[in-house]
C-alpha atoms as a PDB file:
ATOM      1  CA  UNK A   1     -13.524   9.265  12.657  1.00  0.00           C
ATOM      2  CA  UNK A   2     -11.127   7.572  10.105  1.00  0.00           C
ATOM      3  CA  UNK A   3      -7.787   6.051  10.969  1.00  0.00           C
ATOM      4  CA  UNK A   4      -5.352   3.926   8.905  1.00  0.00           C
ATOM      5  CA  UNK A   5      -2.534   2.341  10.825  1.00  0.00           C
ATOM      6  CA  UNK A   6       0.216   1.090   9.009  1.00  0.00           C
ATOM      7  CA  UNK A   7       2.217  -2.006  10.737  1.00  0.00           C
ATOM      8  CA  UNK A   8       4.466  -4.941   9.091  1.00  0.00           C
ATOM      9  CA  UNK A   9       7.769  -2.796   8.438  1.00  0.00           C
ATOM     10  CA  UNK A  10      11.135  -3.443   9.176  1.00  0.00           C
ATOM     11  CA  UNK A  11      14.525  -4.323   8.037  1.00  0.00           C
ATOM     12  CA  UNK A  12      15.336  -7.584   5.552  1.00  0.00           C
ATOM     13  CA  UNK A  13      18.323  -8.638   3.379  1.00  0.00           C
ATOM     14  CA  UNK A  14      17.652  -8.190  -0.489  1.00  0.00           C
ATOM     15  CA  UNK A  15      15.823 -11.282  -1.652  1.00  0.00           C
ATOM     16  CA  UNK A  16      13.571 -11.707   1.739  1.00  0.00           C
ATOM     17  CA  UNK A  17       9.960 -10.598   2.028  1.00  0.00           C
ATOM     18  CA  UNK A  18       7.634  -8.462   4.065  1.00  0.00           C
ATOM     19  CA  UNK A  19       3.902  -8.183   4.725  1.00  0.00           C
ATOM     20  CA  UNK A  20       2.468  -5.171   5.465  1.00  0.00           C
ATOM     21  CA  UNK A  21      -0.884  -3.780   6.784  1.00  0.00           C
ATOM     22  CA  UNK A  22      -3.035  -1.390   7.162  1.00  0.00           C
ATOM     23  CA  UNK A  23      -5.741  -1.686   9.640  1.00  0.00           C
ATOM     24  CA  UNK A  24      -8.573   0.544   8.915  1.00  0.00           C
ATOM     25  CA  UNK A  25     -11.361   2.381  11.617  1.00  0.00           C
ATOM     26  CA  UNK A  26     -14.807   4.471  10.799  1.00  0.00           C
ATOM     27  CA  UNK A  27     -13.882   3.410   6.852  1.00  0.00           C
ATOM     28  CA  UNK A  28     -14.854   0.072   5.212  1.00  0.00           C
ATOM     29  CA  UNK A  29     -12.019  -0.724   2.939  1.00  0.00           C
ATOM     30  CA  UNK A  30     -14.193  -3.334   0.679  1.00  0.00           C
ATOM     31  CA  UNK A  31     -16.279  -0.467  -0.567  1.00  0.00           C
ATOM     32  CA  UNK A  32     -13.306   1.914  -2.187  1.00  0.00           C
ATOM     33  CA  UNK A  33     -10.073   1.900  -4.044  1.00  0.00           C
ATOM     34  CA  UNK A  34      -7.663   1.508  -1.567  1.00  0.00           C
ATOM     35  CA  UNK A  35      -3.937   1.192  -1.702  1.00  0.00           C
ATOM     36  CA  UNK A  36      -0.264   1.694  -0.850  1.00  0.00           C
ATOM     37  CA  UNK A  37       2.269   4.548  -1.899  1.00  0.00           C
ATOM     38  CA  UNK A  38       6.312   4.488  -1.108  1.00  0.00           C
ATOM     39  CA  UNK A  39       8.807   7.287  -0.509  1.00  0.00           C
ATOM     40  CA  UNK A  40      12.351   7.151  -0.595  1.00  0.00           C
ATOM     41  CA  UNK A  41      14.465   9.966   0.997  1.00  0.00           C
ATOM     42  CA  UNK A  42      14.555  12.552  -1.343  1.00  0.00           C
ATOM     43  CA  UNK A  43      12.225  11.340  -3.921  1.00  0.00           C
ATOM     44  CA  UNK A  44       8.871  11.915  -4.950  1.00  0.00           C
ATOM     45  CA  UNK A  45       5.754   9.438  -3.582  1.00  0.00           C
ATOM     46  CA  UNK A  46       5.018   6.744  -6.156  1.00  0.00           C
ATOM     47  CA  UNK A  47       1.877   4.474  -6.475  1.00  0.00           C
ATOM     48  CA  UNK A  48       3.039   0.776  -5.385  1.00  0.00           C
ATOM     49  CA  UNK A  49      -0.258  -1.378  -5.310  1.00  0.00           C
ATOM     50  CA  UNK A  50      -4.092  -0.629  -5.446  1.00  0.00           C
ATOM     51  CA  UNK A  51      -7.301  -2.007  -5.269  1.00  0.00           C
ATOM     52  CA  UNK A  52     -11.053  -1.049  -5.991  1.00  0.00           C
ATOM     53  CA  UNK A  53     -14.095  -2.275  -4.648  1.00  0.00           C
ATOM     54  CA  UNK A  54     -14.779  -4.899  -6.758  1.00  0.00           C
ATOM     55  CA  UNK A  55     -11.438  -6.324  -6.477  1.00  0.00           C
ATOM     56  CA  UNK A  56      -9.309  -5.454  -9.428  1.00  0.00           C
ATOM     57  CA  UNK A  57      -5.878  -4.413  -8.878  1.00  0.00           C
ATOM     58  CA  UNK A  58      -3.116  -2.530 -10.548  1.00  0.00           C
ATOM     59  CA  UNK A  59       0.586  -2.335 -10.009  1.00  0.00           C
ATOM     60  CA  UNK A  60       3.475  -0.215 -10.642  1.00  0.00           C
ATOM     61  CA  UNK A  61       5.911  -1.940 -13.386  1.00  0.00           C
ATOM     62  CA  UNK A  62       8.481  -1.843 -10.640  1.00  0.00           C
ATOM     63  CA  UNK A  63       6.812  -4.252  -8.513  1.00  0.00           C
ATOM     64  CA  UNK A  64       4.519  -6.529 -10.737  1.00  0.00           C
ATOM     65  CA  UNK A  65       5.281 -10.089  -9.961  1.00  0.00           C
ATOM     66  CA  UNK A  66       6.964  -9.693  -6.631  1.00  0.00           C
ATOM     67  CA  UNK A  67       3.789  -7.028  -4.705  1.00  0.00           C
ATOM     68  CA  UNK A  68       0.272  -8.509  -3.864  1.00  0.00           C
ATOM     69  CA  UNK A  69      -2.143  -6.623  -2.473  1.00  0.00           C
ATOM     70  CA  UNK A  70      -5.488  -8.376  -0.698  1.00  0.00           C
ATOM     71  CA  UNK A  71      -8.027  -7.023   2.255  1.00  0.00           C
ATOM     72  CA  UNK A  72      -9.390  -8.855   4.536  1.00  0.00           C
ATOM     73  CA  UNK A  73     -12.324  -7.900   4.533  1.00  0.00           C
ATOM     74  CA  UNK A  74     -13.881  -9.329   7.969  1.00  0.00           C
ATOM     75  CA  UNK A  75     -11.105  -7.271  10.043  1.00  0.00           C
ATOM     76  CA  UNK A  76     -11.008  -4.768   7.785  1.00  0.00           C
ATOM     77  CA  UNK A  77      -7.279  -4.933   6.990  1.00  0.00           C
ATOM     78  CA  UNK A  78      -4.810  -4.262   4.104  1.00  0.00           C
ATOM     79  CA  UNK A  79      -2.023  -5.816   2.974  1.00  0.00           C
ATOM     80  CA  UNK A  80       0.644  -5.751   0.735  1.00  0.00           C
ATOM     81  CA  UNK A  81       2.519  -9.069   0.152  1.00  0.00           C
ATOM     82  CA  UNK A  82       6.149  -7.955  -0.459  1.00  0.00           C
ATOM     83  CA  UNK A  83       8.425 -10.840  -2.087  1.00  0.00           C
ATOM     84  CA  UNK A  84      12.415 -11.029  -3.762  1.00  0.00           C
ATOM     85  CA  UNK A  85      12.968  -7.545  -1.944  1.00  0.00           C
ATOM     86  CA  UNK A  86      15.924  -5.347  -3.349  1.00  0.00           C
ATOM     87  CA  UNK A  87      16.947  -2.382  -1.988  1.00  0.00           C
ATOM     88  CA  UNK A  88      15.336   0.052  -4.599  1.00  0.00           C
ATOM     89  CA  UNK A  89      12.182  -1.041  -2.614  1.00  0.00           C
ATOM     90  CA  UNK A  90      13.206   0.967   0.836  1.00  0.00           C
ATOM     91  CA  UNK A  91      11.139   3.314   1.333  1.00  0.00           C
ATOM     92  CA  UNK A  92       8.338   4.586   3.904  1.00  0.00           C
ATOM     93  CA  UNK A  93       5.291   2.861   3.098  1.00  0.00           C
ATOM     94  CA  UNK A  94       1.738   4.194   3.061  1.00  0.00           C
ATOM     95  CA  UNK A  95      -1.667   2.997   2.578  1.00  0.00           C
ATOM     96  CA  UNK A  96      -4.643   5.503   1.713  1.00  0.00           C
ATOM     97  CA  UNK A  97      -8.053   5.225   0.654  1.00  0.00           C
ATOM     98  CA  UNK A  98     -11.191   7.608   0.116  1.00  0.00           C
ATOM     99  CA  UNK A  99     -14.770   7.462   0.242  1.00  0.00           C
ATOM    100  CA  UNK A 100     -15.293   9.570  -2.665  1.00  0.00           C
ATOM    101  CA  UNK A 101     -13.281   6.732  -5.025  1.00  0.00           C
ATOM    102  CA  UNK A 102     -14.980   3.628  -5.142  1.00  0.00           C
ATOM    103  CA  UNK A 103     -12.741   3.152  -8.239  1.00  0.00           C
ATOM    104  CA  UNK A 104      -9.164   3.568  -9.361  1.00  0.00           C
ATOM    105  CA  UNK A 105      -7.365   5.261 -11.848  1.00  0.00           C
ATOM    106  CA  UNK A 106      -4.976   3.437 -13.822  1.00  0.00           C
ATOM    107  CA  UNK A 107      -2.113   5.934 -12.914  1.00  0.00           C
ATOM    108  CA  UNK A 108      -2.475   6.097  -9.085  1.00  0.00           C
ATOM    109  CA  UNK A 109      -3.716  10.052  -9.573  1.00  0.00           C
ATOM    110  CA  UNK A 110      -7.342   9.951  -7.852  1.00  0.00           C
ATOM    111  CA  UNK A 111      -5.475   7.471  -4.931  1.00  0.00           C
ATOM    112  CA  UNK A 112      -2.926   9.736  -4.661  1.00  0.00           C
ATOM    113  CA  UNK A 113      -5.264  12.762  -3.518  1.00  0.00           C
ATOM    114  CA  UNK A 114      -7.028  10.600  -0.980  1.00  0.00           C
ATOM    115  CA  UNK A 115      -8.388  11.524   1.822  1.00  0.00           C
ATOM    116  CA  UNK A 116      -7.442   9.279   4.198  1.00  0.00           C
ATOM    117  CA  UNK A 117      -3.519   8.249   4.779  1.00  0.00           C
ATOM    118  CA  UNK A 118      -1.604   5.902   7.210  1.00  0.00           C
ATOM    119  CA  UNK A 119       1.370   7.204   9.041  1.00  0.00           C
ATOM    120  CA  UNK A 120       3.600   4.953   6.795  1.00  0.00           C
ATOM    121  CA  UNK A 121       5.722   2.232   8.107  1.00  0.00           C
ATOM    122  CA  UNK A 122       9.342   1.910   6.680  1.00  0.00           C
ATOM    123  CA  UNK A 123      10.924  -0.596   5.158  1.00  0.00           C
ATOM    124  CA  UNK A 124      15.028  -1.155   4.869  1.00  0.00           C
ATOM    125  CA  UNK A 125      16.856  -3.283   2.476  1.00  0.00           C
ATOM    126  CA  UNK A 126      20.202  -4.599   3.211  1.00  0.00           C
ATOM    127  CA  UNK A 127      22.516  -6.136  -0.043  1.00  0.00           C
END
């Protein structure tokens, strides 16, 4: 049985910062691309952060420099680092992962048909 549980959302003024995670059951995180997607109201889901087994990560332009992703790997967790917030970043977040995808695609395509998904957490930006 696999679960991903989302946590860390909320509401923060433009500039502030969030950390979010994803705390993973029956599914070892360290051994697969794993990662986090966004969806605003009305708008298509969009790759934010990823990372594969062996540690490399990718970004979306929109959030290089400000998004970090990391695992801990001991409680099996997920996070995403979110710094210098603006409110183009609200959205529902969600993390998802596979055990078929040990790897990443540059594009977020192969996370984006994963298996496994969170039941997103959201996050609201006041200016």
């Amino acid at each position: 049985q696999v679960q991903l549980v989302e946590s860390g959302g909320g509401s923060v003024q433009a500039g502030g910062s969030l950390r979010l995670s994803c705390a993973a059951s029956g599914f070892t995180i360290s051994s697969y691309c794993m990662g986090w997607f966004r969806q605003a109201p009305g708008k298509e889901r969009e790759g934010v952060a990823q990372v594969d087994r062996n540690g490399y990560t990718t970004y979306a332009d929109s959030v290089k420099g400000r998004f970090t992703i990391s695992r801990d790997h001991a409680k099996n967790i997920l996070y995403l680092q979110m710094n210098s917030l603006n409110p183009e970043d609200a959205a529902t977040y969600y993390c998802a992962g596979d055990y078929r995808r040990p790897y990443c695609s540059g594009d977020f395509i192969l996370l984006f048909g994963s298996r496994y998904w969170g039941q997103g957490t959201q996050v609201t930006v006041s200016s």
